[in-house]
Structures are given as structure tokens and as C-alpha cells.
C-alpha atoms as a PDB file:
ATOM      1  CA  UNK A   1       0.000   0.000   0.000  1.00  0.00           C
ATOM      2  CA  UNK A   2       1.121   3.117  -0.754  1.00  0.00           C
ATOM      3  CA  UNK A   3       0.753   6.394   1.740  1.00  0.00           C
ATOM      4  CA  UNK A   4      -0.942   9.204   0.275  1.00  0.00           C
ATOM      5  CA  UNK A   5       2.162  11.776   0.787  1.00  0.00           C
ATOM      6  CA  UNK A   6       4.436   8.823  -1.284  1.00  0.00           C
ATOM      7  CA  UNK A   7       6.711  10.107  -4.009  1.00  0.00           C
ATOM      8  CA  UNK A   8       5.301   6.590  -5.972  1.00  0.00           C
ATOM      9  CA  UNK A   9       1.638   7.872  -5.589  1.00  0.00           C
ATOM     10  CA  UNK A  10       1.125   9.097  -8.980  1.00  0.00           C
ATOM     11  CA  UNK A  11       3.142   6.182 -10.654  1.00  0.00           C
ATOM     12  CA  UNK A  12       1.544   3.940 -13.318  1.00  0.00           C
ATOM     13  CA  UNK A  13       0.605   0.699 -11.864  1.00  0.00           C
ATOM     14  CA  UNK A  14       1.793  -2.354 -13.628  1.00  0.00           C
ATOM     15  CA  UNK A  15      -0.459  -5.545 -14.022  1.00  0.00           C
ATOM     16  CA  UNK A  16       0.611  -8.547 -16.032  1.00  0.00           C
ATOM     17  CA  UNK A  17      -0.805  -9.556 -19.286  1.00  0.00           C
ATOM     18  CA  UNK A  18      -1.924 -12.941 -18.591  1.00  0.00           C
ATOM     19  CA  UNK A  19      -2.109 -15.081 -15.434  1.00  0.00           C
ATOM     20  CA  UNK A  20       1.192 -16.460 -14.625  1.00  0.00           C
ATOM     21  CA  UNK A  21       3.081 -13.494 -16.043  1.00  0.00           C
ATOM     22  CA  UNK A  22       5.121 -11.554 -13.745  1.00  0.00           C
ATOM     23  CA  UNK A  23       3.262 -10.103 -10.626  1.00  0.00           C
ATOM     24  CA  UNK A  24       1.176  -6.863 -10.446  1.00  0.00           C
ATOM     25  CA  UNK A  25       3.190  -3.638  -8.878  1.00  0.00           C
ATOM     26  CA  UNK A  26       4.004  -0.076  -9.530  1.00  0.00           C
ATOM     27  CA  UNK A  27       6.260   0.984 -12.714  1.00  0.00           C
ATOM     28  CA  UNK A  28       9.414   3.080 -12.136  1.00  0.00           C
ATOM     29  CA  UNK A  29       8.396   6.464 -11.155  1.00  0.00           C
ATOM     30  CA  UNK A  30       8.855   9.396 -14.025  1.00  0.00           C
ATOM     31  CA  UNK A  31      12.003  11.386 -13.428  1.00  0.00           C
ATOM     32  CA  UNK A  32      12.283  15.120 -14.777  1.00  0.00           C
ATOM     33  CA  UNK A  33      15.721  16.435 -15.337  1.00  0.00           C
ATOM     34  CA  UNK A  34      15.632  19.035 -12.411  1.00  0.00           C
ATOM     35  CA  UNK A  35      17.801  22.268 -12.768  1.00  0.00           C
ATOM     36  CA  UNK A  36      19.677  23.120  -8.913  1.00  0.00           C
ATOM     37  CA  UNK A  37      18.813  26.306  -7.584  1.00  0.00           C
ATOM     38  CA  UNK A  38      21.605  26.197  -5.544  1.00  0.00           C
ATOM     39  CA  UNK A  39      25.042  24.472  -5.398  1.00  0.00           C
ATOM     40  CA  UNK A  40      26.429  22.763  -2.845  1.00  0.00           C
ATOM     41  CA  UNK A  41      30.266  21.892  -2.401  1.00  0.00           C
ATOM     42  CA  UNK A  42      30.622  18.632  -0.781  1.00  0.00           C
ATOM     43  CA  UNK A  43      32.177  18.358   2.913  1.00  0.00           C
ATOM     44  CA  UNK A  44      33.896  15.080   4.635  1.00  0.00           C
ATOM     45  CA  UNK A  45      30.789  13.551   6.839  1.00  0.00           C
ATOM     46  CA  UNK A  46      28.248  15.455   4.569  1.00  0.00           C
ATOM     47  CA  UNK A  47      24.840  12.964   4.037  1.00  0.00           C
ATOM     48  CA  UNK A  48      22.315  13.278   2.146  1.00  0.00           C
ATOM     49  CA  UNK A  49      19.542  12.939   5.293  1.00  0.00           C
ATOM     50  CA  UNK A  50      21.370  15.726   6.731  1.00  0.00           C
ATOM     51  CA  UNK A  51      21.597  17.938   3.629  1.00  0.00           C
ATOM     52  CA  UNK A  52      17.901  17.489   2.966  1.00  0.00           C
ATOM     53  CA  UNK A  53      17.031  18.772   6.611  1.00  0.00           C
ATOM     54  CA  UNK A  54      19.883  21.939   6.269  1.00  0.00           C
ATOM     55  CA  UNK A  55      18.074  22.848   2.779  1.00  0.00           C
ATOM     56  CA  UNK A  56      14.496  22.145   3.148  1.00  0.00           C
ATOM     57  CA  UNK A  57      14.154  21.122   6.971  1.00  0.00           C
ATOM     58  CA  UNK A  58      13.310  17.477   6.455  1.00  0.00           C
ATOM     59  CA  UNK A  59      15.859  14.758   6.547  1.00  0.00           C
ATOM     60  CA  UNK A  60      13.277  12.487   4.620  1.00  0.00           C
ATOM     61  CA  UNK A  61      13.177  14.524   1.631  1.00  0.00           C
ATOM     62  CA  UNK A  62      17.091  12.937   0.037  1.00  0.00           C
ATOM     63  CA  UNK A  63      15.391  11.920  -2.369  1.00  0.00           C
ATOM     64  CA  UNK A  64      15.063  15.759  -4.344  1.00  0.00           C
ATOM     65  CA  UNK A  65      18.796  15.774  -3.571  1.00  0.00           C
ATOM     66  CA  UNK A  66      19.426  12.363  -5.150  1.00  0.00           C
ATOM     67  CA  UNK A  67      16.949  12.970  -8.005  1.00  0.00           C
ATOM     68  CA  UNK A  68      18.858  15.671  -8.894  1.00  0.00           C
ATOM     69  CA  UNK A  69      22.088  13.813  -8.634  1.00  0.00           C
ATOM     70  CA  UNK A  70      21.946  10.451 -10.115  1.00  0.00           C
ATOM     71  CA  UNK A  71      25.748  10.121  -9.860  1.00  0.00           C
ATOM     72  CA  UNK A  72      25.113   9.199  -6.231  1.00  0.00           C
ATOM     73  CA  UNK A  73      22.798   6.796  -6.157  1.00  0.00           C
ATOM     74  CA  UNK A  74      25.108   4.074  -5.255  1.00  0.00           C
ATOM     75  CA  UNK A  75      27.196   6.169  -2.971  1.00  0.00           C
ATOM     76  CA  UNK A  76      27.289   5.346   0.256  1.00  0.00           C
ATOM     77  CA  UNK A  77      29.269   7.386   3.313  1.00  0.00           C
ATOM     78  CA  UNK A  78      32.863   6.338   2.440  1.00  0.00           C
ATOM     79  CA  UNK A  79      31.881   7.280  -1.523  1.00  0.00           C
ATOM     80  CA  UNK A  80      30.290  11.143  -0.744  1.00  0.00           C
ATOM     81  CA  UNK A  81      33.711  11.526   1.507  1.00  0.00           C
ATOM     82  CA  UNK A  82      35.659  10.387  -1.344  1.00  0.00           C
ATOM     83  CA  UNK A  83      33.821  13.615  -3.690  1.00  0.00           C
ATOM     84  CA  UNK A  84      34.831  16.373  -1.169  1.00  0.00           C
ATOM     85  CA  UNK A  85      35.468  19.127  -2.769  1.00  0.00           C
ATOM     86  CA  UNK A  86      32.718  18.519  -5.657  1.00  0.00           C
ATOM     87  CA  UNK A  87      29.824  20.431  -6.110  1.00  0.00           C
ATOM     88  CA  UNK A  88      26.146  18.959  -5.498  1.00  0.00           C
ATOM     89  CA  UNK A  89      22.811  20.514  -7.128  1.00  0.00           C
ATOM     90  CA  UNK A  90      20.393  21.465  -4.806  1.00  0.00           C
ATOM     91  CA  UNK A  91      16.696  21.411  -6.424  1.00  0.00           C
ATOM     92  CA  UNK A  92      13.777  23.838  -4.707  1.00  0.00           C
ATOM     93  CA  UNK A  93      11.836  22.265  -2.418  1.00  0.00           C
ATOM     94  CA  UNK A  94       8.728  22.607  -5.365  1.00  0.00           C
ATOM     95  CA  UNK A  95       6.872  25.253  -3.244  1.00  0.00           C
END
């Protein structure tokens, strides 16, 4: 089930063709190439959790940063250490 303040909420559902066929879920979710409205330059110990709450006051929103920075979406601490120095795009918060 899906919460009503979910990210996936508007995402095409996906249902097999026939019986037998893969299993009924929710397709990728669209998304848009997002311009930052600001930069960030990335600090040793910087996370994502914690840049979301600096920039829009809620540590659950990484996502925006992430969407807007594909690059990172298989780095973990050690990796976002190792690109100190780099900058990172900061989306709006879509208000």
C-alpha cells in the first residue's frame, strides 16, 4: 500500500498480461531532469539525510537531492567523503 504523501503515488501501476506473467506492482516512477537552484560543495561527513534537513528542513526529503544527482545513487558514506570538494545541485523544495 502506498501512503498518500508517497513520491510513488502518482506512478503507473503495472499488471501482467496474462495469469502467470510476472506479478502486479508499480512501474518506475517518471524522473524530470531538475535544474539546482543552488550548489552545494561537498564536505567530509556530509549525508544526504542531513543535507535534505539543512536545505528544506526534512531529513526524509534525500530523495530531491538524489533525483537531482543520479551520480550518487550508489554512494554510500565512504563514496560522498571520497567527492569532497565537488559540487552537489540542490533542487527547490517545489513550493
Amino acid at each position: 500500500m502506498i501512503d498518500n504523501r508517497s513520491r510513488y503515488l502518482e506512478a503507473r501501476r503495472y499488471l501482467p498480461a496474462a495469469e502467470g506473467e510476472g506479478f502486479a506492482g508499480i512501474r518506475p516512477r517518471e524522473i524530470a531532469t531538475l535544474e539546482g537552484v543552488l550548489e552545494h560543495v561537498l564536505q567530509r561527513g556530509d549525508r544526504l539525510d542531513l543535507l535534505a534537513r539543512e536545505y528544506y528542513g526534512d531529513a526524509h526529503l534525500w530523495w530531491r537531492i538524489l533525483d537531482a544527482n543520479p551520480h550518487l545513487f550508489f554512494a554510500g558514506a565512504a563514496e560522498l567523503d571520497a567527492l569532497a570538494g565537488q559540487v552537489l545541485l540542490i533542487p527547490g523544495d517545489g513550493r
